[in-house]
Protein backbone atom coordinates (compact mmCIF):
# COMPACT_ATOMS: atom_id res chain seq x y z
CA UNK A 1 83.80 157.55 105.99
CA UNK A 2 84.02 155.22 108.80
CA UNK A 3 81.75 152.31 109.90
CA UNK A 4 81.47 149.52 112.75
CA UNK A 5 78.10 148.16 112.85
CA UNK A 6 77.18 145.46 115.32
CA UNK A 7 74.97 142.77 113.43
CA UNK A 8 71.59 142.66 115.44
CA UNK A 9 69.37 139.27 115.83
CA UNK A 10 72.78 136.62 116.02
CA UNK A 11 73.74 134.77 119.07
CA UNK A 12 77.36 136.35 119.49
CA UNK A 13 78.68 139.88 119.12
CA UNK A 14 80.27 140.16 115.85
CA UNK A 15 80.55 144.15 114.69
CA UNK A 16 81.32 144.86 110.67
CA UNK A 17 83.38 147.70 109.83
CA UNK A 18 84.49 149.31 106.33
CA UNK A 19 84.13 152.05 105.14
CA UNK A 20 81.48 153.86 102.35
CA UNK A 21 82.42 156.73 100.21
CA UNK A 22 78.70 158.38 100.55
CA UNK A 23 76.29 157.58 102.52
CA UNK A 24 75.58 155.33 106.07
CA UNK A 25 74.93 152.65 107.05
CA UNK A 26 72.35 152.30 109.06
CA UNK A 27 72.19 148.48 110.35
CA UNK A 28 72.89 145.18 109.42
CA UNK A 29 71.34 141.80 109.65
CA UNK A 30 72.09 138.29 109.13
CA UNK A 31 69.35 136.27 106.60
CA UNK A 32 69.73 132.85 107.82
CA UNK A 33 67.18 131.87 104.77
CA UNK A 34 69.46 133.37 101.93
CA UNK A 35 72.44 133.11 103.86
CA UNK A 36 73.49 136.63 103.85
CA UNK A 37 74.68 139.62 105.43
CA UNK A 38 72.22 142.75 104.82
CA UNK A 39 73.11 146.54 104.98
CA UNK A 40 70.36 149.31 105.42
CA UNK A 41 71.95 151.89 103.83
CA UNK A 42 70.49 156.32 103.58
CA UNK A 43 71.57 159.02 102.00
CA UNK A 44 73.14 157.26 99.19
CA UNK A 45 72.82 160.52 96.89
CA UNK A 46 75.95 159.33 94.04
CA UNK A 47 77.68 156.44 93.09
CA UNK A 48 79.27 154.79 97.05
CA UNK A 49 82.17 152.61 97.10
CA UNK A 50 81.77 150.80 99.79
CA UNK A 51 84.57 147.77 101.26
CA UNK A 52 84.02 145.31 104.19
CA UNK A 53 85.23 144.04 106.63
CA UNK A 54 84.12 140.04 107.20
CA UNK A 55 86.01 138.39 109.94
CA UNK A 56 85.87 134.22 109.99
CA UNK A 57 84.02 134.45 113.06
CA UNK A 58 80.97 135.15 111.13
CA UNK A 59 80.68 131.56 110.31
CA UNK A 60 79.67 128.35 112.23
CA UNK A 61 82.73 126.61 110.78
CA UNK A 62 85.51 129.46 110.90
CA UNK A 63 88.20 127.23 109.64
CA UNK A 64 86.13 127.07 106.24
CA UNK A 65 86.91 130.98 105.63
CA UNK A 66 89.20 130.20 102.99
CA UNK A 67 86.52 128.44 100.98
CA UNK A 68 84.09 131.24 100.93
CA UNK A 69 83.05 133.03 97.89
CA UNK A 70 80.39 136.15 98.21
CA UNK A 71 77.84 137.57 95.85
CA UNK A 72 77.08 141.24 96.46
CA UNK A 73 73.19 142.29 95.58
CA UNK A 74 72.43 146.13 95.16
CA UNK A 75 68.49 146.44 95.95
CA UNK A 76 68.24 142.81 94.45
CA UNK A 77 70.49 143.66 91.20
CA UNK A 78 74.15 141.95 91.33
CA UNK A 79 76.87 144.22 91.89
CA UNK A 80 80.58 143.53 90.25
CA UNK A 81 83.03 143.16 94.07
CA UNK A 82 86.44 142.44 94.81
CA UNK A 83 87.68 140.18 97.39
CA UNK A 84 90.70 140.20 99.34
CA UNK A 85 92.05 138.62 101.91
CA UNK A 86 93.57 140.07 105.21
CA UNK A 87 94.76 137.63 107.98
CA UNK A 88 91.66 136.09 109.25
CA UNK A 89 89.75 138.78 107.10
CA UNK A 90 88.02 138.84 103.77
CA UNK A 91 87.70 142.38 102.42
CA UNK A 92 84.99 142.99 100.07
CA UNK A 93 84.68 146.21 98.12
CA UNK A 94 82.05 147.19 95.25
CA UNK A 95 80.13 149.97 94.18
CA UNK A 96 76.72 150.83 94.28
CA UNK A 97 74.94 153.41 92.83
CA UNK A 98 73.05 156.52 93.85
CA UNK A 99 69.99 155.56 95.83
CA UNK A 100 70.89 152.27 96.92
CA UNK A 101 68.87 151.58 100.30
CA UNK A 102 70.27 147.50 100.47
CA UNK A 103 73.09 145.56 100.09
CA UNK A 104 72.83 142.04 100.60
CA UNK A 105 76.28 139.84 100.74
CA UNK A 106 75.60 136.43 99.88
CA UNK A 107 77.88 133.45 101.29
CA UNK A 108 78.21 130.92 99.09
CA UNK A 109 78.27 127.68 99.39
CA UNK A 110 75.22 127.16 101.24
CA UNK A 111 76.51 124.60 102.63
CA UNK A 112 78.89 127.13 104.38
CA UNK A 113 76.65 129.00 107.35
CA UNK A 114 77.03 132.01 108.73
CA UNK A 115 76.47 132.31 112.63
CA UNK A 116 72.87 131.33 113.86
CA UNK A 117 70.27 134.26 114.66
CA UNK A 118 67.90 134.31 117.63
CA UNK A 119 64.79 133.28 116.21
CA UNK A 120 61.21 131.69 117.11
CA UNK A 121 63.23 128.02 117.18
CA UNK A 122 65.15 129.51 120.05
CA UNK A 123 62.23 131.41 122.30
CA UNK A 124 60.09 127.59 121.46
CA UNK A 125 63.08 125.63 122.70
CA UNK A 126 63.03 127.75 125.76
CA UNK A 127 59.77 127.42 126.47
CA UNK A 128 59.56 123.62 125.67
CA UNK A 129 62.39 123.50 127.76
CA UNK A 130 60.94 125.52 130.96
CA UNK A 131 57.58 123.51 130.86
CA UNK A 132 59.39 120.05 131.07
CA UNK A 133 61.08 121.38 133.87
CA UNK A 134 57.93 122.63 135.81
CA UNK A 135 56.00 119.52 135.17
CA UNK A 136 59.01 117.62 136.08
CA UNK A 137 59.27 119.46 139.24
CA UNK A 138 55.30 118.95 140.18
CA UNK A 139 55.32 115.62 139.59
CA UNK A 140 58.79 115.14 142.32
CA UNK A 141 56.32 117.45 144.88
CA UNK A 142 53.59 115.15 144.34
CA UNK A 143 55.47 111.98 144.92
CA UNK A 144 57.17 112.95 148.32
CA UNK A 145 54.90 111.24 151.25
CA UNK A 146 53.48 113.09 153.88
CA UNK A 147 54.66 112.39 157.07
């Protein structure tokens, strides 16, 4: 069975795809903390292979790709995977078993990011940013003599 899933809470649209033997998946994140990719995954009821999809634009530095390794979690439990590559691609396939609800692909080395989220750093730098510009712009109205 076929999937494309667009990653919710990142700055750009990047959409996964794959595919999963039984089962859906529901949605997946990006964990900037653990820097990983997470699948919500139902009706898991037997053993799911599951393989995908990672394009290089998932990173901030695409031209790293090559360098990346992943570790694949099961709800938390480490998961044997394969990993190929495919052009710009990695393809990662592993198995998880019945009753899995999360998969977590971790990109390692940390020192490798993937692509920022949309977070509470970006909604304070707006707002930092739209107060400076009011005060700014009272402080120009209160300069300009009457005449």
């Amino acid at each position: 069975r076929q999937f494309n899933v667009k990653i919710s809470g990142i700055q750009q649209d990047i959409t996964l795809s794959g595919t999963i033997s039984n089962g859906n998946v529901s949605s997946i994140t990006v964990d900037q903390d653990f820097n990983s990719i997470v699948f919500n995954l139902s009706n898991v009821t037997a053993n799911s292979k599951i393989s995908v999809t990672i394009p290089s634009s998932i990173l901030e530095e695409p031209n790293r790709f090559n360098e990346v390794e992943f570790i694949v979690l099961a709800d938390a439990e480490e998961v044997d995977a394969e990993v190929s590559t495919q052009g710009n691609n990695k393809i990662v396939t592993f198995t998880v078993p019945a009753g899995t609800e999360e998969v977590e692909i971790v990109v390692i080395p940390e020192n490798i990011r993937i692509v920022p989220e949309f977070g509470v750093i970006a909604a304070l730098i707006l707002a930092l940013s739209i107060g400076t510009l009011i005060a700014l712009s009272r402080k120009q109205i209160l300069n300009i003599p009457l005449r």
